[in-house]
N, C-alpha and C. Protein backbone atom coordinates (compact mmCIF):
# COMPACT_ATOMS: atom_id res chain seq x y z
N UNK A 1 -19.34 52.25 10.10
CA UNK A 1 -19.28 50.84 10.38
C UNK A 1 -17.85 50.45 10.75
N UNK A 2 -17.53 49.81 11.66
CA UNK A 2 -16.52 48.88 12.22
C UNK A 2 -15.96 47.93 11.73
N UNK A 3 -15.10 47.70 11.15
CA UNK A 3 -14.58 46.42 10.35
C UNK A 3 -14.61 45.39 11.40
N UNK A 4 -15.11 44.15 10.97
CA UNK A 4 -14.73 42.93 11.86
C UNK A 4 -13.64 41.88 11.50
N UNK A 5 -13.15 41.68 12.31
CA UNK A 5 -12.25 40.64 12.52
C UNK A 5 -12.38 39.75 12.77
N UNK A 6 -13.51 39.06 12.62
CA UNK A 6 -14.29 37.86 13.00
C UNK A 6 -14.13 36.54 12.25
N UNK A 7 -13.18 35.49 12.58
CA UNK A 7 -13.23 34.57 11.49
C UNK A 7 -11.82 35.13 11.09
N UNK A 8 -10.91 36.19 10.91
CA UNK A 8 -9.65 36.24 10.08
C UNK A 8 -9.08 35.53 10.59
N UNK A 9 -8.84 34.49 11.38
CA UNK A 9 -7.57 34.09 11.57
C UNK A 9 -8.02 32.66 11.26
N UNK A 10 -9.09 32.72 11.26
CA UNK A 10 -9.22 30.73 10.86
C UNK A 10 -8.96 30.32 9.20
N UNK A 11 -9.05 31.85 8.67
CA UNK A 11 -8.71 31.83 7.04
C UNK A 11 -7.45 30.92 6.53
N UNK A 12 -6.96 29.98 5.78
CA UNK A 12 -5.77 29.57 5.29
C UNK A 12 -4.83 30.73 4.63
N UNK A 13 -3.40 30.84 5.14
CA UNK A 13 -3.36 31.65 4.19
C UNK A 13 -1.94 31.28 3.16
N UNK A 14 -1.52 31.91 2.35
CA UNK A 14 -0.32 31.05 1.79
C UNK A 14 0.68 32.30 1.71
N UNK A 15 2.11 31.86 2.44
CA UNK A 15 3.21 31.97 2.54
C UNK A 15 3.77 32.32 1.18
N UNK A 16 4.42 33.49 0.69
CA UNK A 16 4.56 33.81 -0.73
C UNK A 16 6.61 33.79 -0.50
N UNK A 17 7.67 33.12 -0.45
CA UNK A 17 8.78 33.99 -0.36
C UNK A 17 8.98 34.92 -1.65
N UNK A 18 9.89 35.64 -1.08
CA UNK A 18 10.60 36.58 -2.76
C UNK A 18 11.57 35.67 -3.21
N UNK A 19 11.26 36.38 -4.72
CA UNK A 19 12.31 35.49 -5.84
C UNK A 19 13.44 36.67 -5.51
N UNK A 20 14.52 35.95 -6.08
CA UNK A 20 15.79 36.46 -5.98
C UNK A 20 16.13 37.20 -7.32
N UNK A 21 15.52 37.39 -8.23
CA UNK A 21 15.74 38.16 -9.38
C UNK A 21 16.37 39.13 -8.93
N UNK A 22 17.07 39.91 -9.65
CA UNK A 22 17.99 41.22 -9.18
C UNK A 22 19.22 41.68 -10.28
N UNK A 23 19.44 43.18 -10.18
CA UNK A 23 20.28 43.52 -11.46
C UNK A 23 21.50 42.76 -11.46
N UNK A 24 22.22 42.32 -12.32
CA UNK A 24 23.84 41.56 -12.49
C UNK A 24 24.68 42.62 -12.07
N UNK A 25 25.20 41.92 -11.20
CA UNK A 25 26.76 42.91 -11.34
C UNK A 25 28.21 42.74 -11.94
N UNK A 26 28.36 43.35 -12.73
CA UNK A 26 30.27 42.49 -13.17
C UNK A 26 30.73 43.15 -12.36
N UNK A 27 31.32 43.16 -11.72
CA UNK A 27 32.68 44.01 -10.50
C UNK A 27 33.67 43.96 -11.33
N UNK A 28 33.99 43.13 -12.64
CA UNK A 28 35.41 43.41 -13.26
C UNK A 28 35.37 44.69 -13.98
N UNK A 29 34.35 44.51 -14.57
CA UNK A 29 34.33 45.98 -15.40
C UNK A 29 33.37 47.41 -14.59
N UNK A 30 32.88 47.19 -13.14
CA UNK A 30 32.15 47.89 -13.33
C UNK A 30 30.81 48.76 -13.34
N UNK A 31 30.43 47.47 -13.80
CA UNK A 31 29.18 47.86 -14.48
C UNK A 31 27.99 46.78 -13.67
N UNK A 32 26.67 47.26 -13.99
CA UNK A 32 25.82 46.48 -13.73
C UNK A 32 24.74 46.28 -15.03
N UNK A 33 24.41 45.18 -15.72
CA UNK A 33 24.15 45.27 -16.93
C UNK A 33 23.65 43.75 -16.63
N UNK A 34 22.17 43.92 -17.41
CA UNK A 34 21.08 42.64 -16.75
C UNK A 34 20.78 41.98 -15.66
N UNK A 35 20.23 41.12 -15.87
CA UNK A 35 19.45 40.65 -14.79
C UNK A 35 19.82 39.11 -14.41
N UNK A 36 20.12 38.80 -12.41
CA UNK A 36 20.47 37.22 -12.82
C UNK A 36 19.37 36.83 -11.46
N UNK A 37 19.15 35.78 -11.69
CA UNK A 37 18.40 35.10 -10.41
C UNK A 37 19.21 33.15 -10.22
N UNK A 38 18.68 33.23 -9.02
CA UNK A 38 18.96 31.77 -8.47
C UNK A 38 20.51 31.80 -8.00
N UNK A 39 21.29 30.86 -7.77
CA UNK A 39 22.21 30.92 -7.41
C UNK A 39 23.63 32.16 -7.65
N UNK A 40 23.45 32.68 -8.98
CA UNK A 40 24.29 34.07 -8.86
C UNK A 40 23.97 34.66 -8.50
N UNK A 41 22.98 35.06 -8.10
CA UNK A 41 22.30 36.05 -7.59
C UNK A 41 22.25 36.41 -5.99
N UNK A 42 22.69 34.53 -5.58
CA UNK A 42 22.86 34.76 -3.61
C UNK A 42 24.13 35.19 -3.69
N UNK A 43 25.05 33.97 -5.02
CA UNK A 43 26.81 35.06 -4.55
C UNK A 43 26.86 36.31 -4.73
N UNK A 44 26.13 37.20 -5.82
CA UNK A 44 26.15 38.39 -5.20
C UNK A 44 25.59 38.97 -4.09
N UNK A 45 24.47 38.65 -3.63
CA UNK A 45 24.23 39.05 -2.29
C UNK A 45 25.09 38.43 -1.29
N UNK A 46 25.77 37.52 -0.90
CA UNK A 46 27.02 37.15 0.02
C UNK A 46 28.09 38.51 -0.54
N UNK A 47 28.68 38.65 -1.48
CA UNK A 47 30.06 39.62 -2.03
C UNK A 47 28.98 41.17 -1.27
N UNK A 48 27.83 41.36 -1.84
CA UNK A 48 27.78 43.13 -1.23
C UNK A 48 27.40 43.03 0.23
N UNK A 49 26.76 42.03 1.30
CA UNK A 49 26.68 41.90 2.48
C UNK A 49 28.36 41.53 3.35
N UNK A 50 29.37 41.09 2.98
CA UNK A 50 30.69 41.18 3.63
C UNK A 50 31.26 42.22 2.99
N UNK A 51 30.76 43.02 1.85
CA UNK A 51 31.62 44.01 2.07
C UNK A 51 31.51 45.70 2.07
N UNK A 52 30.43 45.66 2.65
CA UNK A 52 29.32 46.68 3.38
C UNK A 52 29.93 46.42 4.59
N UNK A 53 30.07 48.15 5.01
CA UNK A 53 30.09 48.15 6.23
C UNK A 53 28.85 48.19 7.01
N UNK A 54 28.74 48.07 8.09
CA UNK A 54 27.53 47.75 8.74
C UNK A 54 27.41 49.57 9.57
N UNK A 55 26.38 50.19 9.60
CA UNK A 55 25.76 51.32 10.16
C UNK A 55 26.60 52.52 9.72
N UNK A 56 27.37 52.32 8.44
CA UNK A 56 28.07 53.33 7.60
C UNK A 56 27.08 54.07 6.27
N UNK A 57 25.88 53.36 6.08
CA UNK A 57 25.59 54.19 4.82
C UNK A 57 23.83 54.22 4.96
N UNK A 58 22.91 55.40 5.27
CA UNK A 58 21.67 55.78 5.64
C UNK A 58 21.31 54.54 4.30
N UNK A 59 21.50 54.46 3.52
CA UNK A 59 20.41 53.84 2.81
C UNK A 59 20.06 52.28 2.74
N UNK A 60 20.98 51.84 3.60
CA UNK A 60 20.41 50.21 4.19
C UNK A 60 19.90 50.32 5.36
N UNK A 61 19.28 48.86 5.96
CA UNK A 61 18.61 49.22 7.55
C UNK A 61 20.46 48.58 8.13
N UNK A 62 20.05 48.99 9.56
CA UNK A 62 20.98 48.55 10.26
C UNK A 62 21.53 46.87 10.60
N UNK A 63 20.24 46.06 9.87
CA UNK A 63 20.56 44.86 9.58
C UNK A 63 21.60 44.29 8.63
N UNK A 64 22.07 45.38 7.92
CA UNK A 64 22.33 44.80 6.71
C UNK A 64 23.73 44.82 7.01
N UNK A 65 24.92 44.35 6.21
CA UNK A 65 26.16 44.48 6.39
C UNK A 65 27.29 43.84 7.47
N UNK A 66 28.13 43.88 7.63
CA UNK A 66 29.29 43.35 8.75
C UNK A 66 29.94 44.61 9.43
N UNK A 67 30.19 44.26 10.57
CA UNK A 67 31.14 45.20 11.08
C UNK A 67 32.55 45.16 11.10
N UNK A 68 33.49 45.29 10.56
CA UNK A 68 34.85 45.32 11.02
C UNK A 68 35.68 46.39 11.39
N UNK A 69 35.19 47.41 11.27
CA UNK A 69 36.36 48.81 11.53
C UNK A 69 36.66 48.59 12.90
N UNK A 70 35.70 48.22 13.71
CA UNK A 70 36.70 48.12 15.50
C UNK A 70 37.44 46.97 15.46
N UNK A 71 37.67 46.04 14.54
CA UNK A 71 38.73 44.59 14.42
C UNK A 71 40.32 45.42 14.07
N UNK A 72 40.53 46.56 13.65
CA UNK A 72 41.78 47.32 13.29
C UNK A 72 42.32 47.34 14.83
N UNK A 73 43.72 46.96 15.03
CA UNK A 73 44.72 47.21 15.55
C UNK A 73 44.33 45.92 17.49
N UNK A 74 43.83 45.16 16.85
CA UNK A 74 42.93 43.85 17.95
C UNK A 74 44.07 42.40 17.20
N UNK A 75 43.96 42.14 18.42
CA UNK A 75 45.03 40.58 18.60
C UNK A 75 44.47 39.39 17.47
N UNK A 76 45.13 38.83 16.95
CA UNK A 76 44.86 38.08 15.95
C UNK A 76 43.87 36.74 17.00
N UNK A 77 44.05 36.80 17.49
CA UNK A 77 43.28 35.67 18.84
C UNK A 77 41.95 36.32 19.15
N UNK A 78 41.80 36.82 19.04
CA UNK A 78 40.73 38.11 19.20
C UNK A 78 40.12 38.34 17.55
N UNK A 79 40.49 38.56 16.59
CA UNK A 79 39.76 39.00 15.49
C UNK A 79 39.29 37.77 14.34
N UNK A 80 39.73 36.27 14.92
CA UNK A 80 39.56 35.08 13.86
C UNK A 80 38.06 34.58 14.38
N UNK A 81 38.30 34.84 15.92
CA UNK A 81 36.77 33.90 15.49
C UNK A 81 35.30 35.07 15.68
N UNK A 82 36.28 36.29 16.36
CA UNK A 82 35.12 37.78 15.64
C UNK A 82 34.35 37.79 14.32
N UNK A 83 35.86 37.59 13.31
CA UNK A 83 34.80 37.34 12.00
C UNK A 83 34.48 36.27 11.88
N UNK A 84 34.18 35.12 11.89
CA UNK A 84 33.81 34.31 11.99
C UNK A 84 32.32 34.56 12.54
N UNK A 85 32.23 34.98 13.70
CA UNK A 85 30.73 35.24 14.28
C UNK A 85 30.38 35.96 13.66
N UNK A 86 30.90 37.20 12.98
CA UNK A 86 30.05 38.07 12.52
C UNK A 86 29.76 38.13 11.18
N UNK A 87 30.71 37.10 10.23
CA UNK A 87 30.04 37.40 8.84
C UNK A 87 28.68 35.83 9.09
N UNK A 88 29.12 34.99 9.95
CA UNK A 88 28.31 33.95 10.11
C UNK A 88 26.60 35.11 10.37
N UNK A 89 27.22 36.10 11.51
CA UNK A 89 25.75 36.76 11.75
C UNK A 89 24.80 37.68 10.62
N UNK A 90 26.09 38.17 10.23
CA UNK A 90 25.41 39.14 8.48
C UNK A 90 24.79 38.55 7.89
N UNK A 91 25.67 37.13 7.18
CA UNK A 91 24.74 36.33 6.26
C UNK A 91 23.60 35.65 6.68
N UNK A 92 23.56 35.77 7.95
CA UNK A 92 22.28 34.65 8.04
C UNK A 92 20.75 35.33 8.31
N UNK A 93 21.05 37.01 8.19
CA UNK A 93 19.99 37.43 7.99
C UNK A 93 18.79 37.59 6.77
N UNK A 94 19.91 36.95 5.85
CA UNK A 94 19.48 36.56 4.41
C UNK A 94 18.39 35.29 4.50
N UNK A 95 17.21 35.41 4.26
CA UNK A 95 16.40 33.77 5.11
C UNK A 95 16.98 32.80 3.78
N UNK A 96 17.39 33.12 2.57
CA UNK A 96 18.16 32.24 1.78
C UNK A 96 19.29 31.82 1.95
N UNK A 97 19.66 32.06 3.10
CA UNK A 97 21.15 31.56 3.40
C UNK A 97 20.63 30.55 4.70
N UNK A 98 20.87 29.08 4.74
CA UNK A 98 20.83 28.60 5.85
C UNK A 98 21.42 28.30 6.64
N UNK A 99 23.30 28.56 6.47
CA UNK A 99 24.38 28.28 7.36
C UNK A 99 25.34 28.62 6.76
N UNK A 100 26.31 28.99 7.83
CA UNK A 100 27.89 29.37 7.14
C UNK A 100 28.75 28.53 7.38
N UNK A 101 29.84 28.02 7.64
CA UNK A 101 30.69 27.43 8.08
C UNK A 101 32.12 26.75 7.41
N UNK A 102 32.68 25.97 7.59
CA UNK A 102 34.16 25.52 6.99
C UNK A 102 34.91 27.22 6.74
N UNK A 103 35.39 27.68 8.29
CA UNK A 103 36.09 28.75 7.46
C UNK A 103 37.52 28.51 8.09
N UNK A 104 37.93 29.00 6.64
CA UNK A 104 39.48 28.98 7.34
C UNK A 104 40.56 30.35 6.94
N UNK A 105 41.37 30.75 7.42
CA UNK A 105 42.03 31.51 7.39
C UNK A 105 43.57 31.64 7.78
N UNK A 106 44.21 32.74 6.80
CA UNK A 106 45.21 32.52 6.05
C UNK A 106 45.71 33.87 6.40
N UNK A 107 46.92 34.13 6.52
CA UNK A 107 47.57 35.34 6.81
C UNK A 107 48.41 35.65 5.75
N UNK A 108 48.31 36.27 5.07
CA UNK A 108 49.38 36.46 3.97
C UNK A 108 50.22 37.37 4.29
N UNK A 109 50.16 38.40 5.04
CA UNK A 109 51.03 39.26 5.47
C UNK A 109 50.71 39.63 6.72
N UNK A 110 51.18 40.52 6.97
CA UNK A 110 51.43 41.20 8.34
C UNK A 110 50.14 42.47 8.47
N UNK A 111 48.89 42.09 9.60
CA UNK A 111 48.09 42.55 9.45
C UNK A 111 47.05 42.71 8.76
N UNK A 112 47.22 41.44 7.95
CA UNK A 112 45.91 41.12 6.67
C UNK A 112 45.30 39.89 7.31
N UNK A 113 44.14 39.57 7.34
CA UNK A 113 43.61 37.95 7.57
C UNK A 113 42.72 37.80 6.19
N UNK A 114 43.13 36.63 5.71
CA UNK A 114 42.17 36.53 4.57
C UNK A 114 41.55 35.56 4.86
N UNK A 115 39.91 35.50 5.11
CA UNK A 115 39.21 34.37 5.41
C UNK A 115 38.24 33.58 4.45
N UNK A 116 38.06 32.38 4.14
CA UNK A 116 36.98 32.04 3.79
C UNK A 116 36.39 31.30 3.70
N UNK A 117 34.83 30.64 3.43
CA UNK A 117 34.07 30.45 3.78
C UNK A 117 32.94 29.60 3.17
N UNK A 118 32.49 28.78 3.37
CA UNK A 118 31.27 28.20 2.40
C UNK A 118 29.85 28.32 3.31
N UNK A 119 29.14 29.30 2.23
CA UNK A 119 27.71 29.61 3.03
C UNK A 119 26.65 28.69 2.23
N UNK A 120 25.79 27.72 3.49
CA UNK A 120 24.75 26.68 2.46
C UNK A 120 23.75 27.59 2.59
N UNK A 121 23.00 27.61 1.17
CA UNK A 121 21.69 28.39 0.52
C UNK A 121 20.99 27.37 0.35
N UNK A 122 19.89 27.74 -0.38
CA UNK A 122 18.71 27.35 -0.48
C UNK A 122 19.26 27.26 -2.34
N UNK A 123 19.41 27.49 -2.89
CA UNK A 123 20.00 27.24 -4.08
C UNK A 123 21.00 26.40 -4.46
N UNK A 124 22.26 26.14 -3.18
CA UNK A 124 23.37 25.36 -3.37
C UNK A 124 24.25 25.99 -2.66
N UNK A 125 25.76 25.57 -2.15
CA UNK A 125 26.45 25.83 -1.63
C UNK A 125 27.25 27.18 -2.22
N UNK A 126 27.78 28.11 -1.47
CA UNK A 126 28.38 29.04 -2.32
C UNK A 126 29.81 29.00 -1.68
N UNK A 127 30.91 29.30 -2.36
CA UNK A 127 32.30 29.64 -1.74
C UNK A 127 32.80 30.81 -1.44
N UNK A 128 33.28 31.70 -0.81
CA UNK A 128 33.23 32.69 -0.74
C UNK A 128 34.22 33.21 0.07
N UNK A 129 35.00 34.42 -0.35
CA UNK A 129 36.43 34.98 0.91
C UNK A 129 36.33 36.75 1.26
N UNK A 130 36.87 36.70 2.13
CA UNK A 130 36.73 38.25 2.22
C UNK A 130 38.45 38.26 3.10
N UNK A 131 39.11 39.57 2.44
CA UNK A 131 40.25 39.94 3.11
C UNK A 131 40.20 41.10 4.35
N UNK A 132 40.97 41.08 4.97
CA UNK A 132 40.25 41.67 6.22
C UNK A 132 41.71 42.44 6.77
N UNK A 133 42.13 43.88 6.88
CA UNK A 133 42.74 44.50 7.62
C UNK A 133 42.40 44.58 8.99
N UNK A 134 43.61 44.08 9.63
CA UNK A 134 42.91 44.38 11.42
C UNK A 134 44.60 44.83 12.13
């Protein structure tokens, strides 16, 4: 017998998103030890998506992460609003992230850009910086 398809699409169906539950991370010590959801839980997903490299490690898809290693030894006119597009593009593959923007950036030395950033979620606004060799 033939399965029919007759009628599936007039079915209602309901839209489930994923919860954000996920292991804690302390980065001070380390360690990863319990569990956080809702808003800590996107700043950690913003902190390991900027600082992942992007098509460096088989065990994410190629969606995941930022690129910066070709921003090394590129004109400061050239690499501010690069990152800019591109952590704007990383994060927004997150469907909990709905926009990035207010970024600003700061040179503290010679060959460092330190940028950062407020990404709006679906939870609340998050603040967020990433330092950047170029």
């Amino acid at each position: 017998m033939i399965p029919s398809t007759i009628g599936f699409l007039d079915r209602d169906f309901e839209i489930k998103k994923e919860h954000s539950f996920t292991y804690k991370m302390q980065s001070k010590e380390n360690l990863i030890r319990g569990y956080t959801d809702g808003l800590e839980a996107i700043k950690q997903s913003i902190f390991k998506i900027i600082m992942t490299e992007r098509y460096q490690y088989i065990i994410y898809s190629w969606n995941y992460g930022i690129e910066l290693v070709d921003l090394f030894g590129e004109p400061v006119s050239y690499v501010c609003p690069e990152l800019k597009r591109r952590i704007s593009e990383a994060l927004l593959w997150d469907d909990r992230i709905k926009s990035v923007d207010n970024f600003k950036f700061d040179f503290p030395q010679k060959g460092v850009i330190c940028v950062s950033f407020i990404a709006h979620t679906i939870f609340g606004d998050v603040q967020a910086e990433r330092e950047v060799n170029y």
